[in-house]
PDB file of N, CA and C in Angstrom:
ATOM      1  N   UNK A   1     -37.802   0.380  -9.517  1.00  0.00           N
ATOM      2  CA  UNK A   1     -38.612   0.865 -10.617  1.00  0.00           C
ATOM      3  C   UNK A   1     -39.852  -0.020 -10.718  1.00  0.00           C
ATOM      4  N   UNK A   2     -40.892   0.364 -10.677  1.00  0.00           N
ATOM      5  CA  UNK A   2     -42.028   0.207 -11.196  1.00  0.00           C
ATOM      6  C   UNK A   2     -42.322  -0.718 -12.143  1.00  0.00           C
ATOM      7  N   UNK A   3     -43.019  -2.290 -12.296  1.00  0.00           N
ATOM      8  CA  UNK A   3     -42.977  -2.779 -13.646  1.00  0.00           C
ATOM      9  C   UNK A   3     -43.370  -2.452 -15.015  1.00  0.00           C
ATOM     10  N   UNK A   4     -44.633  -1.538 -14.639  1.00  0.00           N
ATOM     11  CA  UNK A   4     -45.352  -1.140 -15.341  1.00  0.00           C
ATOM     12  C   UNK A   4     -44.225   0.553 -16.226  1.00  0.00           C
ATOM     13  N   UNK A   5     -43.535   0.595 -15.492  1.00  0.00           N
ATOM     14  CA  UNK A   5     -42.311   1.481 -16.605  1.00  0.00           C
ATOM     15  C   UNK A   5     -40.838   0.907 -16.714  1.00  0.00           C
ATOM     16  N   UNK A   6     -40.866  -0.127 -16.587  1.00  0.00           N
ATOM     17  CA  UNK A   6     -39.515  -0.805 -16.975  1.00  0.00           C
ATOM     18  C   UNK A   6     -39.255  -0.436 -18.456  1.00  0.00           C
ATOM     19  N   UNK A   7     -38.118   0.219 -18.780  1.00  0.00           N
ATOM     20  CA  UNK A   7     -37.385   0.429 -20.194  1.00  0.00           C
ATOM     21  C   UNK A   7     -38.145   1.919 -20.773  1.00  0.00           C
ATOM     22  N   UNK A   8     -38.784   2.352 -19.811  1.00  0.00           N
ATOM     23  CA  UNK A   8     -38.580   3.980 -20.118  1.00  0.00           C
ATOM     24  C   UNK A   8     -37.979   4.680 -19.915  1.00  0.00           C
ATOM     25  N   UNK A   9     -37.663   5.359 -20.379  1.00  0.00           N
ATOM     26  CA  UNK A   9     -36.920   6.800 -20.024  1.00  0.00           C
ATOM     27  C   UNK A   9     -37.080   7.111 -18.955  1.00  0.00           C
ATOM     28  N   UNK A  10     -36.619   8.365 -17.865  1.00  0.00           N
ATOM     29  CA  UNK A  10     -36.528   9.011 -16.786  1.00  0.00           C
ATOM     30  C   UNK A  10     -35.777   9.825 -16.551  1.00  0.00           C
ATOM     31  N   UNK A  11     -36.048  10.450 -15.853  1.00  0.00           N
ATOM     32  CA  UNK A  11     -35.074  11.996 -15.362  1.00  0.00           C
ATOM     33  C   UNK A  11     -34.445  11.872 -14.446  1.00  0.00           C
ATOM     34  N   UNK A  12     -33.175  11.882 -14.128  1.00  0.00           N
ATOM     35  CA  UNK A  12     -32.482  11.579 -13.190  1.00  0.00           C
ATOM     36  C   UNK A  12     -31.993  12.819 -12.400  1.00  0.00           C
ATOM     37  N   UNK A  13     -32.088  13.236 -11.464  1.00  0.00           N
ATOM     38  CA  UNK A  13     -31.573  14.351 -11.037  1.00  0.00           C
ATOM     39  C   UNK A  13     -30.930  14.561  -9.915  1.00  0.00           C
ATOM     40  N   UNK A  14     -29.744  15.655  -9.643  1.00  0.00           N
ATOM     41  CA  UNK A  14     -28.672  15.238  -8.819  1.00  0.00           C
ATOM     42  C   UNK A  14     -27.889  14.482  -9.396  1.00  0.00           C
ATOM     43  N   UNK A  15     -27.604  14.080 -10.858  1.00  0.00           N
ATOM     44  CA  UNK A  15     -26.368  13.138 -10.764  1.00  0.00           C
ATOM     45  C   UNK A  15     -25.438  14.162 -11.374  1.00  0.00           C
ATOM     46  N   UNK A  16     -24.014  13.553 -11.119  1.00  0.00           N
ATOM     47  CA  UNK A  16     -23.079  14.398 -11.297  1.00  0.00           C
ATOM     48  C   UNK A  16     -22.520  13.995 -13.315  1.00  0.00           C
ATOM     49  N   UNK A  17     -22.397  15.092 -13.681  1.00  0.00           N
ATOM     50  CA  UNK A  17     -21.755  14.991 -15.123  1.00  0.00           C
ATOM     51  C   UNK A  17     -20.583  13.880 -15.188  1.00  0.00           C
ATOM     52  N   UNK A  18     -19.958  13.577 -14.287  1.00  0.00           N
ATOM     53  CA  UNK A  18     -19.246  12.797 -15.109  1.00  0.00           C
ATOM     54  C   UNK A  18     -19.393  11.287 -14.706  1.00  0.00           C
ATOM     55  N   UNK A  19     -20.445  11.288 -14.096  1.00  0.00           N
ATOM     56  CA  UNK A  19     -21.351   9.787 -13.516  1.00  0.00           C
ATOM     57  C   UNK A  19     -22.324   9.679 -14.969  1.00  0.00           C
ATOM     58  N   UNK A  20     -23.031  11.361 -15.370  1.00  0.00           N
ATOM     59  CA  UNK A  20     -24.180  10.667 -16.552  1.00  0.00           C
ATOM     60  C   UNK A  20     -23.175  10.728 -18.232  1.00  0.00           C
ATOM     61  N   UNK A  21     -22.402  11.257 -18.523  1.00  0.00           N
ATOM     62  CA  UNK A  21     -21.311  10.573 -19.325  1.00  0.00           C
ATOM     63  C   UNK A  21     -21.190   9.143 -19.483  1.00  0.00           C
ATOM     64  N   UNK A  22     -20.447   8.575 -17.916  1.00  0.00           N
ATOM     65  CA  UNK A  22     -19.893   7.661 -18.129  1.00  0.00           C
ATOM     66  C   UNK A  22     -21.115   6.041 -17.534  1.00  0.00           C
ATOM     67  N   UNK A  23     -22.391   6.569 -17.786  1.00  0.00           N
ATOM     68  CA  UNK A  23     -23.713   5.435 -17.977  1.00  0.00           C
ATOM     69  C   UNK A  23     -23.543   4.878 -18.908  1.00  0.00           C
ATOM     70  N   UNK A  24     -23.676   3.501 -19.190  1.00  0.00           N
ATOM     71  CA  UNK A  24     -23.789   2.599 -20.058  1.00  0.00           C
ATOM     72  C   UNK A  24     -24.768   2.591 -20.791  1.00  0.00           C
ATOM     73  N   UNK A  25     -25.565   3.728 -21.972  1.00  0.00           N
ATOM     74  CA  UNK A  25     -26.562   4.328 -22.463  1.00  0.00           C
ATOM     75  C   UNK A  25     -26.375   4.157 -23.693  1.00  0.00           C
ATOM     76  N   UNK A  26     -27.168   3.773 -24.547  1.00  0.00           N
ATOM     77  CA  UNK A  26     -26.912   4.578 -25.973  1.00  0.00           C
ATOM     78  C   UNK A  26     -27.640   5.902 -26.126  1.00  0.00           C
ATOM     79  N   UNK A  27     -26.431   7.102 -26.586  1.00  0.00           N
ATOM     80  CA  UNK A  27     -26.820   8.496 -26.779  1.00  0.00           C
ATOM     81  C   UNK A  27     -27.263   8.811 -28.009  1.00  0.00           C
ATOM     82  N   UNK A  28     -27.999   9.732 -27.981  1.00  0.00           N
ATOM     83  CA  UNK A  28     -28.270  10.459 -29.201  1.00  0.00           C
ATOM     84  C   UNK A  28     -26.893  10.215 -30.580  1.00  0.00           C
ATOM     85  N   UNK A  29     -25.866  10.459 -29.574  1.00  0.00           N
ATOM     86  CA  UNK A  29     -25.043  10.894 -30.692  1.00  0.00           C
ATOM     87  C   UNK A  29     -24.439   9.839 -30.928  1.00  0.00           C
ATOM     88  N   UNK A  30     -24.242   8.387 -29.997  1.00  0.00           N
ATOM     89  CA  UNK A  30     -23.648   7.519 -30.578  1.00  0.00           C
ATOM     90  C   UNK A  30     -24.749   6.553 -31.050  1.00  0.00           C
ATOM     91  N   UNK A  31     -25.921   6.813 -31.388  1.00  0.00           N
ATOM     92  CA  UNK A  31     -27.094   6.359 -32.791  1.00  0.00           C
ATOM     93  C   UNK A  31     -26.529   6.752 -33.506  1.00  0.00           C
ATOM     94  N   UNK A  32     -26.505   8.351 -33.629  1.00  0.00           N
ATOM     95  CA  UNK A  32     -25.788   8.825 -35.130  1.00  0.00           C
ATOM     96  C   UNK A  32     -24.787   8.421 -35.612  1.00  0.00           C
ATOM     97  N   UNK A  33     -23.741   7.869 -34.877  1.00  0.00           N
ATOM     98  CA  UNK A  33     -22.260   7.402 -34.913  1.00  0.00           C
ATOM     99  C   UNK A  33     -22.724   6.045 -35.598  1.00  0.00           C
ATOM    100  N   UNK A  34     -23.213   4.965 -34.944  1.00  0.00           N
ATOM    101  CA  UNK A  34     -23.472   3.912 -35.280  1.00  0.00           C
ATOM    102  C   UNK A  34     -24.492   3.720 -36.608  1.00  0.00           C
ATOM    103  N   UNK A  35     -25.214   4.577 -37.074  1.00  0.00           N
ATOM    104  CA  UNK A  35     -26.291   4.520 -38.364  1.00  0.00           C
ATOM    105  C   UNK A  35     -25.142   5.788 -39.707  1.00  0.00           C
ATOM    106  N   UNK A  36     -24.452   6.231 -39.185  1.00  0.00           N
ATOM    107  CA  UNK A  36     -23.554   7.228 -39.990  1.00  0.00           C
ATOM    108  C   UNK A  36     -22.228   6.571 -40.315  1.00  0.00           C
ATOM    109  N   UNK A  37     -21.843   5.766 -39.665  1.00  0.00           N
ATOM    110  CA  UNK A  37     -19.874   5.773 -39.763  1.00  0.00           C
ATOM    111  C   UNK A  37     -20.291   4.151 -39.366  1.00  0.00           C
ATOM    112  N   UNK A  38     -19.694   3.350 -38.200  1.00  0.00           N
ATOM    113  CA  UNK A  38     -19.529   2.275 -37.998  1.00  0.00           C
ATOM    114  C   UNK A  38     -19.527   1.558 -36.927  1.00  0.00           C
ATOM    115  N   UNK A  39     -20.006   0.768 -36.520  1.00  0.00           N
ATOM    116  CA  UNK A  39     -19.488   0.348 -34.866  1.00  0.00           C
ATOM    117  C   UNK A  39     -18.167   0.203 -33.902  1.00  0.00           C
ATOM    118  N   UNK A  40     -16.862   0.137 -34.560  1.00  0.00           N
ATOM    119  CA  UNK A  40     -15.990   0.425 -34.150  1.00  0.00           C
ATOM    120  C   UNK A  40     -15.316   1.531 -34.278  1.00  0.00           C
ATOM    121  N   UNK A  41     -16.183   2.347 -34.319  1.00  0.00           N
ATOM    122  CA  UNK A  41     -15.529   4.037 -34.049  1.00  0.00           C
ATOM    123  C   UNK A  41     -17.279   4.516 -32.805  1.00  0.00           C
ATOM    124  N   UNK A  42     -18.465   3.637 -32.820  1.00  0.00           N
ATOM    125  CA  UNK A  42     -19.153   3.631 -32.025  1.00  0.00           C
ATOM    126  C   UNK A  42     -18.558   3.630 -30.416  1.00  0.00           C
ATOM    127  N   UNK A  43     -18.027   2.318 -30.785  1.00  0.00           N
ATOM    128  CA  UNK A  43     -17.393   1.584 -29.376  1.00  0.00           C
ATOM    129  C   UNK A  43     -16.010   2.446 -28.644  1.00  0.00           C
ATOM    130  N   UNK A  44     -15.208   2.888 -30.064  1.00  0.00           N
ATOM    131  CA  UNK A  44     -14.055   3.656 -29.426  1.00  0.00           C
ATOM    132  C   UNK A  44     -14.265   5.035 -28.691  1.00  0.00           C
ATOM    133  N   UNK A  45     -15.150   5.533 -28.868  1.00  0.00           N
ATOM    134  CA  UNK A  45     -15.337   6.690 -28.004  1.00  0.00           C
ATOM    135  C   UNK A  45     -17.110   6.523 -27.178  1.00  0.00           C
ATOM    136  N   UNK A  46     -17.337   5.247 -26.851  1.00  0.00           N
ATOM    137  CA  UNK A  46     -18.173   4.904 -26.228  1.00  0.00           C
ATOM    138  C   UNK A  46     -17.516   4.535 -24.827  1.00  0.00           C
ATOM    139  N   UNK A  47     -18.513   4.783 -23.299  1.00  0.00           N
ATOM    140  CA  UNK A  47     -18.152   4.513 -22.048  1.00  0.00           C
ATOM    141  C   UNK A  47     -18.167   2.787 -22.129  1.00  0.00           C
ATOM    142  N   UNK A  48     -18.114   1.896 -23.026  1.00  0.00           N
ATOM    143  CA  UNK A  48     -17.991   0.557 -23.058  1.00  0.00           C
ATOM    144  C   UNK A  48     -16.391   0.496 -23.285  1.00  0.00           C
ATOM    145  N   UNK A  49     -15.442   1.533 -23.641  1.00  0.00           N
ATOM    146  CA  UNK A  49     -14.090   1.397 -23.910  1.00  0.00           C
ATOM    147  C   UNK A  49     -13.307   1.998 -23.050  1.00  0.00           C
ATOM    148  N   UNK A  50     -12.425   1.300 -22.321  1.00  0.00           N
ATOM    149  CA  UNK A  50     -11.970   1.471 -20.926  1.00  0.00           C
ATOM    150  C   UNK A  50     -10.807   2.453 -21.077  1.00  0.00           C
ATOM    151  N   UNK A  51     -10.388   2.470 -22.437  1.00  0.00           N
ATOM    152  CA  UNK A  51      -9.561   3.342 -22.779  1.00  0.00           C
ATOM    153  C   UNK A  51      -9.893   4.885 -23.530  1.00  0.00           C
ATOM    154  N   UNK A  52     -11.117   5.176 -23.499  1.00  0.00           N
ATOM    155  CA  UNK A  52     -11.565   6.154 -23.452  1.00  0.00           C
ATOM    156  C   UNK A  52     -11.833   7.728 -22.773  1.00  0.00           C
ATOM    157  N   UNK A  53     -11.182   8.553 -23.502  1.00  0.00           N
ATOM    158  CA  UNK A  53     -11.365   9.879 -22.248  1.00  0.00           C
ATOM    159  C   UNK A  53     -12.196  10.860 -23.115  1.00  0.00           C
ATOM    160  N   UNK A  54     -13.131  11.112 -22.794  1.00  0.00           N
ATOM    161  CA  UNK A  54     -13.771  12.170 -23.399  1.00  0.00           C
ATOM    162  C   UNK A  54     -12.997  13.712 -23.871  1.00  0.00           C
ATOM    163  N   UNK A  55     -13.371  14.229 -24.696  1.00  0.00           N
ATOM    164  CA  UNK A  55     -12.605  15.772 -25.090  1.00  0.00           C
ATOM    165  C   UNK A  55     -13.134  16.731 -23.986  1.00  0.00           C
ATOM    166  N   UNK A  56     -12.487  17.586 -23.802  1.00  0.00           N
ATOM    167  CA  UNK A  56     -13.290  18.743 -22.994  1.00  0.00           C
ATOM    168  C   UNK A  56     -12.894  19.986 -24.278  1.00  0.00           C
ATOM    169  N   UNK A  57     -14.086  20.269 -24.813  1.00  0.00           N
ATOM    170  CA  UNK A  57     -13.959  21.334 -25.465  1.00  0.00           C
ATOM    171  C   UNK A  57     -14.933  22.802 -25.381  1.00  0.00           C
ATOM    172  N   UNK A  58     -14.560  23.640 -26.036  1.00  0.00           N
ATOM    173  CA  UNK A  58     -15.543  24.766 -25.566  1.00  0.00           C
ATOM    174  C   UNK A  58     -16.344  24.484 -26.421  1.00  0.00           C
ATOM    175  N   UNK A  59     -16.883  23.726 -27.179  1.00  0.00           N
ATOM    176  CA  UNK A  59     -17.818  22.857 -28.175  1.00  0.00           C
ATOM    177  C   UNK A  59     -18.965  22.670 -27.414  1.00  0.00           C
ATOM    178  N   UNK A  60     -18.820  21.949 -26.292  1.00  0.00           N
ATOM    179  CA  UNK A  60     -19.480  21.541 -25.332  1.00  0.00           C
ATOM    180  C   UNK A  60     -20.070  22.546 -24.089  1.00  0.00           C
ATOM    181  N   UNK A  61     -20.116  23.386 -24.080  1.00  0.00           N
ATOM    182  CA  UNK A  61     -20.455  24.594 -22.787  1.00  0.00           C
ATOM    183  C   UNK A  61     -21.794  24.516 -22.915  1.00  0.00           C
ATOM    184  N   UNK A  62     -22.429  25.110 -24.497  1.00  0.00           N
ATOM    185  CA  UNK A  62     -23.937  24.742 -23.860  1.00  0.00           C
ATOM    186  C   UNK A  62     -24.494  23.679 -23.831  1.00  0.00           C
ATOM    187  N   UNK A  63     -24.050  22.678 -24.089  1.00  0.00           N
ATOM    188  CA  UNK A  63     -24.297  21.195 -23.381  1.00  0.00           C
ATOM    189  C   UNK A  63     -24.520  21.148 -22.187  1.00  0.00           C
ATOM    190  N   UNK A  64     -23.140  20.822 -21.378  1.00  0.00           N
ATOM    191  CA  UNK A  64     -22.539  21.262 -20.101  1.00  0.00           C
ATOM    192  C   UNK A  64     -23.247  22.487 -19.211  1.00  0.00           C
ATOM    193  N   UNK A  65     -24.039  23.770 -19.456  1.00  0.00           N
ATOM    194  CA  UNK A  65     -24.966  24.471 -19.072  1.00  0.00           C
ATOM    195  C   UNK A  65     -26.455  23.873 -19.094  1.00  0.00           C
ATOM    196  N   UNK A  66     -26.394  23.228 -19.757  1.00  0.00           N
ATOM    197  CA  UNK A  66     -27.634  23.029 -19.979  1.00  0.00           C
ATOM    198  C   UNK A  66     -27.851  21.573 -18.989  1.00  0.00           C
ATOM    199  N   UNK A  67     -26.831  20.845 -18.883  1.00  0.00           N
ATOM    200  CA  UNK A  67     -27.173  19.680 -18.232  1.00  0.00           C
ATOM    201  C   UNK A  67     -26.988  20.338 -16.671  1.00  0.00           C
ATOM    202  N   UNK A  68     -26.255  20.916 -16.268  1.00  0.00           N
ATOM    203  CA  UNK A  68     -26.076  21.514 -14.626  1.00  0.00           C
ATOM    204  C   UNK A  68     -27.273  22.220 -14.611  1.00  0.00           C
ATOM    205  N   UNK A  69     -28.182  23.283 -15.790  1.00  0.00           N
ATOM    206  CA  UNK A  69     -29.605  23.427 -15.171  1.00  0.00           C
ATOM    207  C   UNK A  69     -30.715  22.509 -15.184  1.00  0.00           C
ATOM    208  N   UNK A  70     -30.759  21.537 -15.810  1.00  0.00           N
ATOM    209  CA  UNK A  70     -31.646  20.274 -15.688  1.00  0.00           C
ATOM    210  C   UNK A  70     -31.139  19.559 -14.671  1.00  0.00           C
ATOM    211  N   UNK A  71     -29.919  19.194 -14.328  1.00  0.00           N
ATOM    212  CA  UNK A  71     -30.156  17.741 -13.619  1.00  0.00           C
ATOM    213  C   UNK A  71     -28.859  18.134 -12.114  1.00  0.00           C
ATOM    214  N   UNK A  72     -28.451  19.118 -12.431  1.00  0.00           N
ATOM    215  CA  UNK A  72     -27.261  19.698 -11.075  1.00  0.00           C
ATOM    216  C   UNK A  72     -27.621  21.592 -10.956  1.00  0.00           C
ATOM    217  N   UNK A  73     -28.592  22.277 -10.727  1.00  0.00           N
ATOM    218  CA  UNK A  73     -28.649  23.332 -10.617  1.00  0.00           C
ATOM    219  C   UNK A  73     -28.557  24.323  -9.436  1.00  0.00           C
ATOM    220  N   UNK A  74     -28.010  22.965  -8.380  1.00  0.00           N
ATOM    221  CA  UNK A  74     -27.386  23.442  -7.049  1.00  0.00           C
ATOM    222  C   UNK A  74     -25.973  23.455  -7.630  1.00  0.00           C
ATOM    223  N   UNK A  75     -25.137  23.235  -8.572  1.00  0.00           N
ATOM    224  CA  UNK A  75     -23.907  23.531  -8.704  1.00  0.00           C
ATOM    225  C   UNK A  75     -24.000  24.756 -10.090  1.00  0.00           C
ATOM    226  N   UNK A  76     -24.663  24.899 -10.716  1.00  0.00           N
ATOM    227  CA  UNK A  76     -24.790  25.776 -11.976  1.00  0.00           C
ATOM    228  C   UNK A  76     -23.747  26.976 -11.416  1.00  0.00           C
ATOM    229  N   UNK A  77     -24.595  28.174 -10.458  1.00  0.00           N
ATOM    230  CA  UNK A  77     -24.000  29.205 -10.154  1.00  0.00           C
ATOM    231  C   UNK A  77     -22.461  29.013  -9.994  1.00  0.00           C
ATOM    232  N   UNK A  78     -21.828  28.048  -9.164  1.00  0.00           N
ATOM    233  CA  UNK A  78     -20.792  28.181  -9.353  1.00  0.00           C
ATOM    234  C   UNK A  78     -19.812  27.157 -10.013  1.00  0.00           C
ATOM    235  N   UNK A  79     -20.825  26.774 -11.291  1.00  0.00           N
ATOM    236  CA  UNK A  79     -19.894  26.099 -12.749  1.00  0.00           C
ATOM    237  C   UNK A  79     -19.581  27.338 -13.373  1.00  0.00           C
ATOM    238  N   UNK A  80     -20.247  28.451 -13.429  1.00  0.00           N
ATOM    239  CA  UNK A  80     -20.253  29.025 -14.934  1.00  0.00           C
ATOM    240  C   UNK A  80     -19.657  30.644 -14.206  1.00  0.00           C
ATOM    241  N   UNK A  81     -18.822  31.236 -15.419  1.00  0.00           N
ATOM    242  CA  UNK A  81     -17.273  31.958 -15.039  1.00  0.00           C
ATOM    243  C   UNK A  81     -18.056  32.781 -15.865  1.00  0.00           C
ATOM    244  N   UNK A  82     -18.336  33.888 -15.433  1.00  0.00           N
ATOM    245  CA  UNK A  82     -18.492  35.428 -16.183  1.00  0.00           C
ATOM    246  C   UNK A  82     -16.716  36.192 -16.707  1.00  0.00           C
ATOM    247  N   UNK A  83     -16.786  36.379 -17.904  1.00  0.00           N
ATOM    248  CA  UNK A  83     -15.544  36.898 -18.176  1.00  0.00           C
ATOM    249  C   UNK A  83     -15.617  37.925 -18.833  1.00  0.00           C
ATOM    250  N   UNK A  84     -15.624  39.444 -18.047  1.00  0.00           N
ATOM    251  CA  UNK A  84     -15.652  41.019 -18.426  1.00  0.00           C
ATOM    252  C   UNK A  84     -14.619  41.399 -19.482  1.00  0.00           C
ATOM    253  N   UNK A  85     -14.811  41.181 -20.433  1.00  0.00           N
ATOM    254  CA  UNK A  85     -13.719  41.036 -21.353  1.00  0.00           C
ATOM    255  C   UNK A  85     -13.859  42.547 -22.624  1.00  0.00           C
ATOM    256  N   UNK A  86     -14.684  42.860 -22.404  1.00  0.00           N
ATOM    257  CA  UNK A  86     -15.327  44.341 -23.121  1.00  0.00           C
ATOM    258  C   UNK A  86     -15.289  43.548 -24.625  1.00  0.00           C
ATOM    259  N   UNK A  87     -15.100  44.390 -25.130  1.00  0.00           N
ATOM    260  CA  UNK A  87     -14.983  44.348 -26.987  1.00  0.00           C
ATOM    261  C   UNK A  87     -13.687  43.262 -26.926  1.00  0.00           C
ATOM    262  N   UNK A  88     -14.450  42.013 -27.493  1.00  0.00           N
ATOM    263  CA  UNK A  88     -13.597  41.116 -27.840  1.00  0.00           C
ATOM    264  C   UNK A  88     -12.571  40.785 -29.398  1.00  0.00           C
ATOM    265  N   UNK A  89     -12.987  42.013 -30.190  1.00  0.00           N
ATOM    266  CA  UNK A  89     -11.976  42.337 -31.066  1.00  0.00           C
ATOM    267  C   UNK A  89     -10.803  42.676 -30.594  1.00  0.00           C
ATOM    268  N   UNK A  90     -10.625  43.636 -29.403  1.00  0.00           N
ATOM    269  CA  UNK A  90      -9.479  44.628 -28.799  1.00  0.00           C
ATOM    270  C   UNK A  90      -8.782  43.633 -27.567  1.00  0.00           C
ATOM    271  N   UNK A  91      -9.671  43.024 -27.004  1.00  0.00           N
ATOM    272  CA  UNK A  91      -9.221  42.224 -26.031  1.00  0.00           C
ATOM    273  C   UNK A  91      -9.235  40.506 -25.852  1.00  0.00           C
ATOM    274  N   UNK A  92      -9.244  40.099 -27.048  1.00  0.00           N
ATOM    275  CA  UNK A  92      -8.916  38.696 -27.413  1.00  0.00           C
ATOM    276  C   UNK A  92      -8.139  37.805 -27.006  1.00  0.00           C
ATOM    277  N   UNK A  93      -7.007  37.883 -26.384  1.00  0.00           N
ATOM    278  CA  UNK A  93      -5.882  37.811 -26.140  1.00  0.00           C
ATOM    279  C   UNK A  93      -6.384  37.451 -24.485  1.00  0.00           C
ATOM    280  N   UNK A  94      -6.689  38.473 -23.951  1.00  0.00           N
ATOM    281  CA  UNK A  94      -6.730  38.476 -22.602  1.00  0.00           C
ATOM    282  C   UNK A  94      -7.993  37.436 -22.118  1.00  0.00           C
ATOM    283  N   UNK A  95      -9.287  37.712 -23.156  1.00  0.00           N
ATOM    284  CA  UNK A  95     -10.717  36.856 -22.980  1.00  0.00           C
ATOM    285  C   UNK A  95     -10.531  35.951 -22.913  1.00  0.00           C
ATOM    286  N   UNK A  96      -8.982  35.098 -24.114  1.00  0.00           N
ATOM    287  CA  UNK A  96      -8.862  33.379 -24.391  1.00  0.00           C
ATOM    288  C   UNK A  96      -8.139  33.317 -22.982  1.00  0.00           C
ATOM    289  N   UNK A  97      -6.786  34.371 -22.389  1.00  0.00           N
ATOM    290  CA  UNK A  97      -6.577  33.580 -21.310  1.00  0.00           C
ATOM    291  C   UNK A  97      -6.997  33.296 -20.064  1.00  0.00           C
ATOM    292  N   UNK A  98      -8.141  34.486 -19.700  1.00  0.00           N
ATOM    293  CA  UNK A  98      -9.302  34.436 -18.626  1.00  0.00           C
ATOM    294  C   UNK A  98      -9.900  33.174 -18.624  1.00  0.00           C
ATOM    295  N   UNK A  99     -10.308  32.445 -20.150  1.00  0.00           N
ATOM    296  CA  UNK A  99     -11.377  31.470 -20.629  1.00  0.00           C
ATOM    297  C   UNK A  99     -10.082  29.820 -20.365  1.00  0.00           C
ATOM    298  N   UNK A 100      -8.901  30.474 -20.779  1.00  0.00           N
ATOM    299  CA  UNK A 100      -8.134  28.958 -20.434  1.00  0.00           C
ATOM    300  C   UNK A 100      -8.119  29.219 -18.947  1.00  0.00           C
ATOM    301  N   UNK A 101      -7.904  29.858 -18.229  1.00  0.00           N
ATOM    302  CA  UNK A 101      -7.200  29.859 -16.760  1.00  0.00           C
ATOM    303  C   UNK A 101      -9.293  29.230 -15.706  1.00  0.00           C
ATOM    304  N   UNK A 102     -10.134  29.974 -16.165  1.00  0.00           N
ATOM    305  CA  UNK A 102     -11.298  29.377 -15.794  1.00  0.00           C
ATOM    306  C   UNK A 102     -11.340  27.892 -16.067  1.00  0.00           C
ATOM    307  N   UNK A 103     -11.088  27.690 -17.360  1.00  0.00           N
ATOM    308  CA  UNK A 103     -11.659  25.990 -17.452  1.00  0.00           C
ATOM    309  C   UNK A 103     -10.406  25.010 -16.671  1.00  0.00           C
ATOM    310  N   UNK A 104      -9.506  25.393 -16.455  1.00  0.00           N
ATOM    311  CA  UNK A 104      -8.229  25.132 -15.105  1.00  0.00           C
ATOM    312  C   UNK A 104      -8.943  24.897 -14.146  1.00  0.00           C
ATOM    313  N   UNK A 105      -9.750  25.831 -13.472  1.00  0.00           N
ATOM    314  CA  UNK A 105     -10.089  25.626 -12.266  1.00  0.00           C
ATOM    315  C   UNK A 105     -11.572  24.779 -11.985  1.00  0.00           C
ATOM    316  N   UNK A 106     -12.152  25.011 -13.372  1.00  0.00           N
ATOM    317  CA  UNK A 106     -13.567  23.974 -13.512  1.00  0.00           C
ATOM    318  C   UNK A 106     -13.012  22.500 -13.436  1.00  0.00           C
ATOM    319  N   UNK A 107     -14.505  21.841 -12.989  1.00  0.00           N
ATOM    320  CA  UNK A 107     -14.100  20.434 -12.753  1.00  0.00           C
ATOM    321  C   UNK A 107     -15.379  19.861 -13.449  1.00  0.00           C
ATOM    322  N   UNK A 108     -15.136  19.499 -14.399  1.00  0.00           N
ATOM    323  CA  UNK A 108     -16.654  18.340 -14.967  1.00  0.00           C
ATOM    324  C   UNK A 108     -17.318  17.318 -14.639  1.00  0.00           C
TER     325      UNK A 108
END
């Protein structure tokens, strides 16, 4: 790196999601954690705690979309699971288990 941009920001691209997770960064969200709640609930779900596993939730998809088209968009096409599920009032049942049996076979 350059001296003249030491401690800026940058775009990293090509790295894999669970390499830019587990960077030793402060995130957006653990500012909020740390100026909202406390530092030891900072640290416990911070990549500084070795005992830490992140959630995988469907919370997270357009996150997770959004970071494979910024920074992995040679893997996008085949992260993301189209599920023909018609009217999801009538077919609910079948959409959640299409949607569990996909995130089975996804890898983050």
């Amino acid at each position: 790196m350059r001296p003249d941009t030491a401690g800026f920001a940058r775009r990293i691209s090509g790295m894999p999601a669970v390499d830019y997770h587990a960077t030793r960064a402060l995130s957006a969200s653990g500012a909020w954690l740390l100026a909202e709640e406390c530092p030891a609930k900072f640290l416990w779900r911070s990549p500084w705690n070795p005992l830490y596993e992140p959630e995988a939730k469907s919370d997270f998809d357009i996150g997770v979309a959004a970071h494979l088209a910024v920074l992995e968009p040679e893997r996008q096409a085949d992260s993301i699971v189209l599920i023909e599920a018609g009217d999801y009032r009538t077919t609910l049942p079948v959409a959640r288990a299409a949607s569990r049996a996909s995130r089975a076979l996804m890898v983050r």
